[in-house]
Protein backbone atom coordinates (compact mmCIF):
# COMPACT_ATOMS: atom_id res chain seq x y z
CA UNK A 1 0.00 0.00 0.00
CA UNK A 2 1.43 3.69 -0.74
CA UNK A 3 1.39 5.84 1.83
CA UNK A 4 -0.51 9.05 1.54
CA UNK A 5 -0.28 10.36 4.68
CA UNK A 6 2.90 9.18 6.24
CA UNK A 7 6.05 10.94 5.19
CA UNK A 8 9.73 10.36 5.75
CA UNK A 9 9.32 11.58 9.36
CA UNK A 10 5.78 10.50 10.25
CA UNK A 11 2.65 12.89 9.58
CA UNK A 12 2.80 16.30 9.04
CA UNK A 13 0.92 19.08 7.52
CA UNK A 14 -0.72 22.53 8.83
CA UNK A 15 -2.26 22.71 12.55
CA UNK A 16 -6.34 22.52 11.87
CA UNK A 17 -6.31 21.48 8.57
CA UNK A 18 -6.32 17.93 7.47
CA UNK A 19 -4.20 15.58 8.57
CA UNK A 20 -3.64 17.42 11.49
CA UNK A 21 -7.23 18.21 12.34
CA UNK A 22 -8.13 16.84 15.80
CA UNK A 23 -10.64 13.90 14.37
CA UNK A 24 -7.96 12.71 11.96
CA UNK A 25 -5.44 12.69 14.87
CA UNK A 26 -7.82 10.97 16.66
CA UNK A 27 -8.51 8.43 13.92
CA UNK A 28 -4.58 8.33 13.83
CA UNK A 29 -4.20 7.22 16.93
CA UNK A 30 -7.25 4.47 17.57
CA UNK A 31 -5.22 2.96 14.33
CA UNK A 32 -2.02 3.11 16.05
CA UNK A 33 -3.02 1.95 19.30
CA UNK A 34 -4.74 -1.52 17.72
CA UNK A 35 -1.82 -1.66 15.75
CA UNK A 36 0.04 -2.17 18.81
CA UNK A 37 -2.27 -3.81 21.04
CA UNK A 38 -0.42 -7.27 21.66
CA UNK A 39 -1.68 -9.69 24.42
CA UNK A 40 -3.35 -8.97 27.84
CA UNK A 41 -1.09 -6.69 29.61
CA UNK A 42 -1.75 -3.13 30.46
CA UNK A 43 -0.78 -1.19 27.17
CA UNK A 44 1.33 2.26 27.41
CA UNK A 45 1.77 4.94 24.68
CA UNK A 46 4.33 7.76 26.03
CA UNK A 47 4.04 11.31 24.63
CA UNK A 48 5.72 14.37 24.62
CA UNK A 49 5.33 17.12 22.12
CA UNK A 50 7.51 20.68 21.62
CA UNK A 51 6.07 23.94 21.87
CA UNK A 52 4.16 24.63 19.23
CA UNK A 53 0.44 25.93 20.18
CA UNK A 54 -1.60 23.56 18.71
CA UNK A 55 0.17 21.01 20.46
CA UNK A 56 -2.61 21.59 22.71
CA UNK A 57 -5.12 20.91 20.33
CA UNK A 58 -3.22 17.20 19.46
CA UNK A 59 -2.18 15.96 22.57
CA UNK A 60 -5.85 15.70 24.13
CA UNK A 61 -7.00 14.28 21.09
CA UNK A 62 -4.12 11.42 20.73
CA UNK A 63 -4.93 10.68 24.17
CA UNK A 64 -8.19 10.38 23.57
CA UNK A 65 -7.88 7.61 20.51
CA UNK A 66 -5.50 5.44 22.49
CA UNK A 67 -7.67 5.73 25.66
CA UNK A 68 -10.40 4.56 23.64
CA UNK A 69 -8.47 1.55 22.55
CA UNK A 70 -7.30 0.45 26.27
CA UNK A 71 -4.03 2.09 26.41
CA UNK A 72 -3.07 4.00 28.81
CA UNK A 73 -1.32 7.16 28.59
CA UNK A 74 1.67 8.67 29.96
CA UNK A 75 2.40 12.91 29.33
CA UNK A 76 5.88 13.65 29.69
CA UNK A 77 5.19 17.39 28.25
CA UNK A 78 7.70 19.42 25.93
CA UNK A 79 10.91 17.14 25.27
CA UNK A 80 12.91 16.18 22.87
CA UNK A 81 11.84 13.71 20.51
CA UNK A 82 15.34 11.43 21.51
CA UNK A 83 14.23 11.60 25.05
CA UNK A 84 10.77 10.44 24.10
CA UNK A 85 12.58 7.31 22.03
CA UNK A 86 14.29 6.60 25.32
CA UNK A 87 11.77 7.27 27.45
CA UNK A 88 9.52 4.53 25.37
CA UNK A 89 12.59 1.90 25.77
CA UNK A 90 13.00 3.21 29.83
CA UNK A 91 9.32 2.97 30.91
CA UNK A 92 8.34 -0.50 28.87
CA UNK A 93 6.19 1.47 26.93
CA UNK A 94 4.20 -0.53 23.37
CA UNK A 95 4.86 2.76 21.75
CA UNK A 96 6.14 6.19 21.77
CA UNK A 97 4.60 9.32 20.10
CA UNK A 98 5.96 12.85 19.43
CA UNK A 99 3.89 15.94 18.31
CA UNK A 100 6.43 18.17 16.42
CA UNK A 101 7.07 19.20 13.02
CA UNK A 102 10.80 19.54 14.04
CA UNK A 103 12.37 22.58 12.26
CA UNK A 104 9.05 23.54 10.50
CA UNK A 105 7.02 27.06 11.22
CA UNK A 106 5.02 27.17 14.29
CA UNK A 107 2.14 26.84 11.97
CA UNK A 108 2.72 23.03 10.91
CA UNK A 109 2.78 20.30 13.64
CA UNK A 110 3.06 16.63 12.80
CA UNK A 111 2.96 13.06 14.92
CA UNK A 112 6.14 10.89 14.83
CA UNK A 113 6.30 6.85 16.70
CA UNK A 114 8.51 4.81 17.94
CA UNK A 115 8.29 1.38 18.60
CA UNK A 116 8.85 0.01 21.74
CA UNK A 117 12.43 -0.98 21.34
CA UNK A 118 12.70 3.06 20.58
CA UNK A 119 13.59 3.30 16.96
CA UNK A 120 10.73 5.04 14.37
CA UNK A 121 8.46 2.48 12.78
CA UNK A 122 9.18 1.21 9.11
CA UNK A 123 7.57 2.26 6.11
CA UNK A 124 5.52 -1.34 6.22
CA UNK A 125 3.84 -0.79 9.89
CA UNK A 126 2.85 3.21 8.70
CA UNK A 127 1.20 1.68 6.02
CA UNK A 128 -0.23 -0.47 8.04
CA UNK A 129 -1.40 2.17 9.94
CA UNK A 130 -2.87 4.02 7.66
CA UNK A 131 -5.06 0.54 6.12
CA UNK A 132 -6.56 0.93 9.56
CA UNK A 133 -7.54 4.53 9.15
CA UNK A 134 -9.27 3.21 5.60
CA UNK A 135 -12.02 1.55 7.85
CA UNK A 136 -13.71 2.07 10.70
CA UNK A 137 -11.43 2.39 13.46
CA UNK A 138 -14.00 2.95 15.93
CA UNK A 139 -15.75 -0.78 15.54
CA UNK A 140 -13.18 -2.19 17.61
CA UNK A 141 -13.38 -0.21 20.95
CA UNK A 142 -11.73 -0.76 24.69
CA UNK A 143 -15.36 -1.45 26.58
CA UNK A 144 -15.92 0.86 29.23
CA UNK A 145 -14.33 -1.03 32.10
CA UNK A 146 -11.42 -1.65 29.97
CA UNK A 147 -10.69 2.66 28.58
CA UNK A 148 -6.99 3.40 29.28
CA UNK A 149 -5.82 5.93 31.91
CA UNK A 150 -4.11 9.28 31.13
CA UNK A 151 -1.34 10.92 33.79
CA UNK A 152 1.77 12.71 34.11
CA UNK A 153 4.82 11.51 34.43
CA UNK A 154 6.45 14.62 36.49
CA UNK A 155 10.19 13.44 36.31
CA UNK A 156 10.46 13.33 32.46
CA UNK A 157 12.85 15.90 32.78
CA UNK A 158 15.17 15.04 34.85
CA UNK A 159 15.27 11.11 33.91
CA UNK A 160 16.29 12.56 30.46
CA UNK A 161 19.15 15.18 31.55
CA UNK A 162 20.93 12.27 33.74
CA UNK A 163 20.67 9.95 30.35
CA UNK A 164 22.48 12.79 28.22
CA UNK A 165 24.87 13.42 31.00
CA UNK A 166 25.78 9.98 31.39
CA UNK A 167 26.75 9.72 27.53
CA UNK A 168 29.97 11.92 27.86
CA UNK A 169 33.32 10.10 29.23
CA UNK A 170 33.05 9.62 32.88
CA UNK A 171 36.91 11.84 32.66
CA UNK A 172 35.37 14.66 30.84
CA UNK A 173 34.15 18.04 32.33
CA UNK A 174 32.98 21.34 30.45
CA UNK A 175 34.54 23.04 32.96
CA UNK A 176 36.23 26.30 31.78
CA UNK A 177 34.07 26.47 28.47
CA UNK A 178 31.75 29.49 27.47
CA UNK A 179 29.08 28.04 24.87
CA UNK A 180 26.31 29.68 23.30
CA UNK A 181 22.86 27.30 23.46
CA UNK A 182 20.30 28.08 20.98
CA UNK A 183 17.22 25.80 21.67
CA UNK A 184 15.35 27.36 18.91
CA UNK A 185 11.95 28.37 21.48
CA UNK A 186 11.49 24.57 20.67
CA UNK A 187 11.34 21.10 23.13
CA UNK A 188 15.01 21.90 24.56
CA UNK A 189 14.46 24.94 25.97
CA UNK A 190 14.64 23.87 29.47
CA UNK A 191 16.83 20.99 29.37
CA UNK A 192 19.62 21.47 27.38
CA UNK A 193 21.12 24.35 29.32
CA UNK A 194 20.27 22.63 32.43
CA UNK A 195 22.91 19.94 30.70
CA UNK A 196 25.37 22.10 29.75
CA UNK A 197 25.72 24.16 32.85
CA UNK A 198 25.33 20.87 35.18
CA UNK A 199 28.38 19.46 33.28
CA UNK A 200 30.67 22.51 34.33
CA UNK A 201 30.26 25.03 31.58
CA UNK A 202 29.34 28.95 31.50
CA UNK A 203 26.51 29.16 29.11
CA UNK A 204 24.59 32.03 27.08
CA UNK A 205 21.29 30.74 26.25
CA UNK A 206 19.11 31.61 23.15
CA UNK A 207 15.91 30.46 22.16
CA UNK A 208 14.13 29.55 25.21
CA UNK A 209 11.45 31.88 25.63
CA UNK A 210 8.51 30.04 23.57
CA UNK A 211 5.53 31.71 23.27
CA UNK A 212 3.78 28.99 20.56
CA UNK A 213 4.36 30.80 17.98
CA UNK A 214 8.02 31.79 17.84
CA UNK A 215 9.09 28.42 17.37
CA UNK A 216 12.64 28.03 15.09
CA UNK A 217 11.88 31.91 14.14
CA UNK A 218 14.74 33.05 13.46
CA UNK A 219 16.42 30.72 15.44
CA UNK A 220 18.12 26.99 15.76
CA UNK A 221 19.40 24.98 13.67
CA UNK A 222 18.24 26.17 10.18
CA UNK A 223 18.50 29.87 11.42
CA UNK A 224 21.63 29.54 13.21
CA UNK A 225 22.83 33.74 12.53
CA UNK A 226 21.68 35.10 15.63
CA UNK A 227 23.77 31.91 17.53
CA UNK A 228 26.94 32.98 15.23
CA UNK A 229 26.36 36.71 16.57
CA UNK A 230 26.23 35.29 20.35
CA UNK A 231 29.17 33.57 19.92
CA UNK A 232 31.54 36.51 18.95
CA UNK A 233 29.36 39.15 20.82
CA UNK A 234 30.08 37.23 24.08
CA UNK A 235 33.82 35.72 22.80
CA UNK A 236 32.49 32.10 23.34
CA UNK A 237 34.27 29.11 22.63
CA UNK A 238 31.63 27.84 20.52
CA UNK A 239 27.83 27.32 19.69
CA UNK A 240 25.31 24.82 19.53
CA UNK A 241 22.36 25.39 17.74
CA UNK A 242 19.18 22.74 18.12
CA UNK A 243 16.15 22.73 15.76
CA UNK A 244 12.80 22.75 17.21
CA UNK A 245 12.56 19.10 18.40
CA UNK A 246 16.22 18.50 19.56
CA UNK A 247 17.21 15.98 17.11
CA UNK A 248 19.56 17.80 15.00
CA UNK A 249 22.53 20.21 16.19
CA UNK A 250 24.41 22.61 13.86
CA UNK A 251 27.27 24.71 16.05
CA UNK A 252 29.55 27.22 14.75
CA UNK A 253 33.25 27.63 16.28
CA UNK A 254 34.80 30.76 18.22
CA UNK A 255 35.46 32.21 14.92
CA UNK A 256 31.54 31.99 13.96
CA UNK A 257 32.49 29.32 10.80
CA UNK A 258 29.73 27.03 10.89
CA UNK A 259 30.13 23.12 11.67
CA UNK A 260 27.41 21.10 9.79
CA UNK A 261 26.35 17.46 10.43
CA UNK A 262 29.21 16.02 7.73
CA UNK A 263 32.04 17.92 9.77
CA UNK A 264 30.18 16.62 13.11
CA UNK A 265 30.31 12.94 11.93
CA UNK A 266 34.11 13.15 10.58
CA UNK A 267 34.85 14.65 14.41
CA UNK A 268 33.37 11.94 16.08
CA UNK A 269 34.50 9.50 13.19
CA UNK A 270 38.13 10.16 13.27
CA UNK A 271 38.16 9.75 17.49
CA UNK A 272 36.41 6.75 17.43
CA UNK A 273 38.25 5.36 14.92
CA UNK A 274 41.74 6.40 16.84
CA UNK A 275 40.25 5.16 20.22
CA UNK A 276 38.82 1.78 18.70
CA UNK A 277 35.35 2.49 19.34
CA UNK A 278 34.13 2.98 15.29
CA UNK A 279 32.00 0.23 14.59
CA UNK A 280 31.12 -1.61 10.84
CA UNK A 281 34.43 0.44 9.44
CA UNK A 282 32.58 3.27 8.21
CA UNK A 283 29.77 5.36 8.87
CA UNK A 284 26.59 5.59 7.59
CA UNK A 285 25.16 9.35 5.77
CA UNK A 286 22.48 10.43 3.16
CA UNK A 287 23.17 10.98 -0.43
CA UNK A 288 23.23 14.12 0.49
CA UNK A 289 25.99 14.33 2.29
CA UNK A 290 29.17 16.42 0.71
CA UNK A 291 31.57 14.30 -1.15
CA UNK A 292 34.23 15.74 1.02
CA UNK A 293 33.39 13.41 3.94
CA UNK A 294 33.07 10.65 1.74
CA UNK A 295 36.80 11.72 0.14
CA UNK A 296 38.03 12.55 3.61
CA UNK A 297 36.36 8.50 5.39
CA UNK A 298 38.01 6.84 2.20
CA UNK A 299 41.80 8.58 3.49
CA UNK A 300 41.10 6.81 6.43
CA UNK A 301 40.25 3.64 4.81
CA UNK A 302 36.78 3.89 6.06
CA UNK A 303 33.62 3.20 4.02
CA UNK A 304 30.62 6.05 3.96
CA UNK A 305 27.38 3.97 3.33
CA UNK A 306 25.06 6.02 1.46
CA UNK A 307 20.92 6.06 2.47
CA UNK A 308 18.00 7.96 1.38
CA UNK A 309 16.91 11.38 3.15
CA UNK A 310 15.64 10.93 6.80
CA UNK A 311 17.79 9.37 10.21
CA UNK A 312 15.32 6.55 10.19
CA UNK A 313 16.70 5.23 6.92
CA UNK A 314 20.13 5.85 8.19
CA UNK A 315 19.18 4.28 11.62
CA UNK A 316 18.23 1.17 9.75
CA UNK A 317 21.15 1.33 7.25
CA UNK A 318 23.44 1.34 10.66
CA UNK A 319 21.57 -1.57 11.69
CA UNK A 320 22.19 -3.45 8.88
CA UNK A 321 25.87 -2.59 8.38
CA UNK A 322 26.89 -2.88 11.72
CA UNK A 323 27.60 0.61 12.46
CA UNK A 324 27.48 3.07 15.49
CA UNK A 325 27.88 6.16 13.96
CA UNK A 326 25.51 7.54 11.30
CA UNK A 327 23.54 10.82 10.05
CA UNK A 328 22.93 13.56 8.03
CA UNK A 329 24.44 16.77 6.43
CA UNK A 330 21.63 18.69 8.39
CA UNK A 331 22.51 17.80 11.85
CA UNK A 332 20.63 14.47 12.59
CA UNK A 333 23.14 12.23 14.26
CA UNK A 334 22.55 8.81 15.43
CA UNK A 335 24.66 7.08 18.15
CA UNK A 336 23.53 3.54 18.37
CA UNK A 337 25.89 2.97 21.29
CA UNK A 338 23.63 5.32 23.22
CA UNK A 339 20.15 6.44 20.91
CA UNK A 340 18.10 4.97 18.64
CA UNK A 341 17.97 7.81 16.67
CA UNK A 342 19.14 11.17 16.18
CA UNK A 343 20.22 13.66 19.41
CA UNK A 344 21.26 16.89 19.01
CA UNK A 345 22.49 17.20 22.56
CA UNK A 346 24.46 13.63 22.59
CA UNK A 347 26.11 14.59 19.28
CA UNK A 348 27.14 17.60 20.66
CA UNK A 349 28.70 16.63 23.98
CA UNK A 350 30.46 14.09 21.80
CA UNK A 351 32.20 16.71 20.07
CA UNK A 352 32.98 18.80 22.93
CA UNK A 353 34.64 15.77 24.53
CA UNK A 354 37.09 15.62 21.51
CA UNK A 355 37.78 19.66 22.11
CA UNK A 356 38.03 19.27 25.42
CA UNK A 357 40.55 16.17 25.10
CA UNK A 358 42.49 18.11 22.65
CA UNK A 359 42.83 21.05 24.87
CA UNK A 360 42.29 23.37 20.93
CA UNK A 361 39.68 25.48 19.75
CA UNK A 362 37.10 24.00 18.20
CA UNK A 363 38.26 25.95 14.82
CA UNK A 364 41.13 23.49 15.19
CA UNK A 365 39.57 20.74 15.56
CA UNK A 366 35.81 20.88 13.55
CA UNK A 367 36.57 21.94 10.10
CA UNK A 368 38.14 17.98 9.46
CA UNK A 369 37.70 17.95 5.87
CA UNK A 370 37.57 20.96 2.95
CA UNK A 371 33.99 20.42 1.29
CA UNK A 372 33.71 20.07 -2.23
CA UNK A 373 31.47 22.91 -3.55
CA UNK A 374 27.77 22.46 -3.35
CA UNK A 375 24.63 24.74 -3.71
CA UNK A 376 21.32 23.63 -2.23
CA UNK A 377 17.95 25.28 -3.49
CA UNK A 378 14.67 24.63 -2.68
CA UNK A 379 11.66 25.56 -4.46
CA UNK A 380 8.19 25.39 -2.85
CA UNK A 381 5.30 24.06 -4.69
CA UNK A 382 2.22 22.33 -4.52
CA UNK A 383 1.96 18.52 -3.58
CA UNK A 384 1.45 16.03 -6.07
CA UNK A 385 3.15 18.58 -8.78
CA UNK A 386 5.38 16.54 -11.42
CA UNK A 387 8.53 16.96 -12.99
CA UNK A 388 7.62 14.20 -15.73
CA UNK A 389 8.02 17.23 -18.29
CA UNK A 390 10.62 16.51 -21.44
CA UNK A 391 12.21 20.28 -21.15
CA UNK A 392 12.82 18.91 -17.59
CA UNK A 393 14.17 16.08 -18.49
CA UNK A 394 16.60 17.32 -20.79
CA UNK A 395 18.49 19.59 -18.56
CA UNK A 396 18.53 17.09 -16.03
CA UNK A 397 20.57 14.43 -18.59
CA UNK A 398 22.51 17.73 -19.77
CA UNK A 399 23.43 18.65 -16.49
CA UNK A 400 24.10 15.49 -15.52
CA UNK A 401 26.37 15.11 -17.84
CA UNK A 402 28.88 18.34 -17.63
CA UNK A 403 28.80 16.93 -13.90
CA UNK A 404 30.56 13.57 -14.89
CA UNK A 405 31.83 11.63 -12.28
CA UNK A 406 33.06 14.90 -10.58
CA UNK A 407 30.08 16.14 -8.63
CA UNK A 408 26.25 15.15 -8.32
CA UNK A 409 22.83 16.21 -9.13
CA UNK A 410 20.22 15.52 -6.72
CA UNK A 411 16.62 16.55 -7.34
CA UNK A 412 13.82 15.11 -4.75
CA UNK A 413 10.61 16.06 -3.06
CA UNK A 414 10.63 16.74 0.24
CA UNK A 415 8.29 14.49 2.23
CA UNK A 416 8.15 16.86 5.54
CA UNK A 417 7.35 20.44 3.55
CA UNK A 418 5.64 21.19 0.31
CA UNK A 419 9.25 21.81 -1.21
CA UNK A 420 11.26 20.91 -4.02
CA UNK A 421 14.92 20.05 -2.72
CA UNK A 422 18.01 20.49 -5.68
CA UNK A 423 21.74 19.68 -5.19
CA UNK A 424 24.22 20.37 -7.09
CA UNK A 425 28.07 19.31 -6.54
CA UNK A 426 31.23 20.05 -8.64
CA UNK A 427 34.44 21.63 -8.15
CA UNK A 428 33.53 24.89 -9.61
CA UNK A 429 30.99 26.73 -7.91
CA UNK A 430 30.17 29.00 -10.53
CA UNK A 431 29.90 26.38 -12.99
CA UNK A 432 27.76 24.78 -10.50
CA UNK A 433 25.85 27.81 -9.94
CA UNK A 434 24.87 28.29 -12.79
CA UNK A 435 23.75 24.91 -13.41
CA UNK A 436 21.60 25.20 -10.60
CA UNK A 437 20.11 28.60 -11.99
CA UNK A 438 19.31 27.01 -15.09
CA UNK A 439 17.83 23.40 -13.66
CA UNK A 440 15.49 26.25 -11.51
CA UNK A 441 14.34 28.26 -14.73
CA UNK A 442 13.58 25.64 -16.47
CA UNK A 443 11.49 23.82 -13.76
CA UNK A 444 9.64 26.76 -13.25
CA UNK A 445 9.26 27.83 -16.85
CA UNK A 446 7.50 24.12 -17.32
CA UNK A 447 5.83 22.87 -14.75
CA UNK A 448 6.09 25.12 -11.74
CA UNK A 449 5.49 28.68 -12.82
CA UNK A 450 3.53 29.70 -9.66
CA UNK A 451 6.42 28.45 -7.46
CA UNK A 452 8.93 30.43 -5.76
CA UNK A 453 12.79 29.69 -5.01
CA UNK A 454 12.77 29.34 -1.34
């Protein structure tokens, strides 16, 4: 069955308007929970959400459709989807459930799950999912005796800060380090300077005052300027910059140069490898990821294993290969050895271990590799808009042909925004620029001419 309403990172579309209306979410949820109902024990669905203001409006009504089953409920509140995976693992939980639309406008929201052994569900149980939504879900009801419980779990918090803390080497401290935190007015906003300072260091938080609305404005990890001005306002030793759920981290260093996901994994990469601790002899990235790293793995003699777009392809990829160390060009980075998917704040502490071992700046030590040039575009559209046009085609092939086999075209939909995502990689960035500039005209010119370049 093809999915229509599951994406690459769950469900996801505008707050009130369909499928995030609260009688689809409901529906959503009734599916879920008999999707997971397995044997005669009490049945628990954990959920947290981030700050967004309809998060009000989704969290009663999930509870409601897995009440209705027989599950009970457990609110954690605003928290980062990683702690919710761990949370679901911690507590025995059947499932896990996060309302966020990560680094998305205020005005979207979306519902994520984990399984119970903490890792997001496959593309085959969503489906499933969703061929329960087709009928009537509410047939098969919990009878009244048998309705699920809803409560508060009022140490979500805390459980969560002493599982990041416990992730960096019991010999490390943050003592003596100034670092800007930007928790993008998102699910961080409390805990991740609580982590930070607890550890030792002198922090300048941004990005925790959410209001509902103000949610990765201007802020986090995919607006990470007013975190670079922080950083050499204050003369910090670096940045971290979370997106609105907490599963990605972007950080710039003392000198503001920013430090994207493919430097992160090459940090962590190259001291695991040193120390012993790399696992499957490689690691495990998106196709988007810059050549660079994959150049830069290959001098080490380690392999980069290649997935499509989203950490729960490379979470599964890592599976499969054997490897502990995985993510994505955008900040998603998955340590197996301590999450089951991507954590901004565990990536990050790994990173600050290795500048904190090396006794350097993190401008020493964070820009590993030289990227080879690449321009990413995005132009929004409508869903369900095609590309199958022949002008299209053709400067696709001609494209990909100047390109050779020294640089990359990538053209794909996104499947969390109503966006059109291009890539282009070469080693001249005007000649790559202007590739891009034409690939755009032409798209728009044929099949997209109310679009915009985004």
């Amino acid at each position: 069955m093809t999915r229509k309403i599951f994406g690459t990172d769950g469900v996801r579309g505008k707050a009130n308007e369909a499928p995030m209306t609260p009688d689809l979410v409901m529906r959503l949820a009734t599916a879920a929970g008999q999707q997971f109902l397995n044997g005669n024990h009490r049945h628990m669905v954990v959920i947290g959400k981030d700050t967004r203001l309809s998060g009000y409006m989704i969290e009663p009504a999930l509870t409601a459709g897995f009440v209705s089953v027989g599950m009970d409920v457990t609110l954690v509140g605003p928290l980062p989807t990683p702690a919710i995976a761990m949370l679901t693992r911690s507590l025995r939980a059947d499932l896990g459930v996060v309302i966020s639309a990560s680094h998305n406008p205020y005005e979207d929201n979306g519902v994520k799950f984990f399984g119970r052994d903490g890792y997001k569900l496959s593309d085959a149980v969503e489906s499933q999912i969703e061929a329960r939504m087709q009928v009537n879900t509410f047939t098969d009801l919990a009878s009244a005796a048998d309705l699920g419980r809803a409560r508060r779990l009022d140490d979500a918090q805390g459980r969560y800060i002493e599982f990041v803390k416990n992730t960096l080497p019991k010999n490390i401290r943050l003592d003596g380090l100034k670092i800007v935190i930007d928790c993008a007015n998102g699910a961080a906003y409390q805990v991740a300077p609580l982590v930070l300072w607890e550890l030792g260091a002198e922090i300048i938080p941004i990005g925790v005052n959410p209001n509902g609305c103000n949610i990765n404005l201007d802020c986090g990890a995919t607006s990470i300027e007013s975190m670079r001005q922080a950083v050499i306002a204050h003369g910090a030793d670096l940045g971290i910059s979370l997106d609105g759920d907490a599963d990605r981290v972007v950080m710039v260093d003392e000198k503001g140069c920013t430090i994207d996901g493919d430097q992160l994994m090459a940090v962590i990469a190259t001291s695991w490898h040193y120390t012993g601790a790399l696992q499957g002899n490689g690691v495990v990235a998106t196709i988007m990821s810059n050549l660079g790293l994959e150049h830069y793995l290959k001098g080490l003699n380690l392999n980069l294993y290649r997935t499509a777009v989203g950490d729960r392809y490379v979470s599964a990829a890592m599976r499969e290969q054997g490897c502990n160390l995985g993510g994505e060009q955008s900040g998603h980075i998955v340590l197996s050895d301590h999450s089951t998917t991507g954590d901004g704040l565990i990536a990050a502490l790994q990173v600050l271990a290795v500048i904190v071992q090396s006794n350097k700046p993190a401008s020493e030590i964070c820009q590993v590799f030289k990227p080879i040039p690449q321009i990413l575009k995005n132009i929004r559209l409508d869903y369900g808009q095609s590309l199958q046009n022949t002008a299209v085609q053709k400067i696709i092939q001609q494209t990909e042909e100047k390109l050779g086999n020294n640089g990359r075209l990538l053209i794909r939909k996104s499947g969390t925004e109503p966006l059109l995502r291009l890539m282009v990689e070469g080693e001249n960035e005007d000649e790559i620029s202007a590739m891009i500039d034409q690939i755009i005209m032409v798209i728009q010119k044929q099949t997209l001419v109310q679009t915009q370049v985004a």
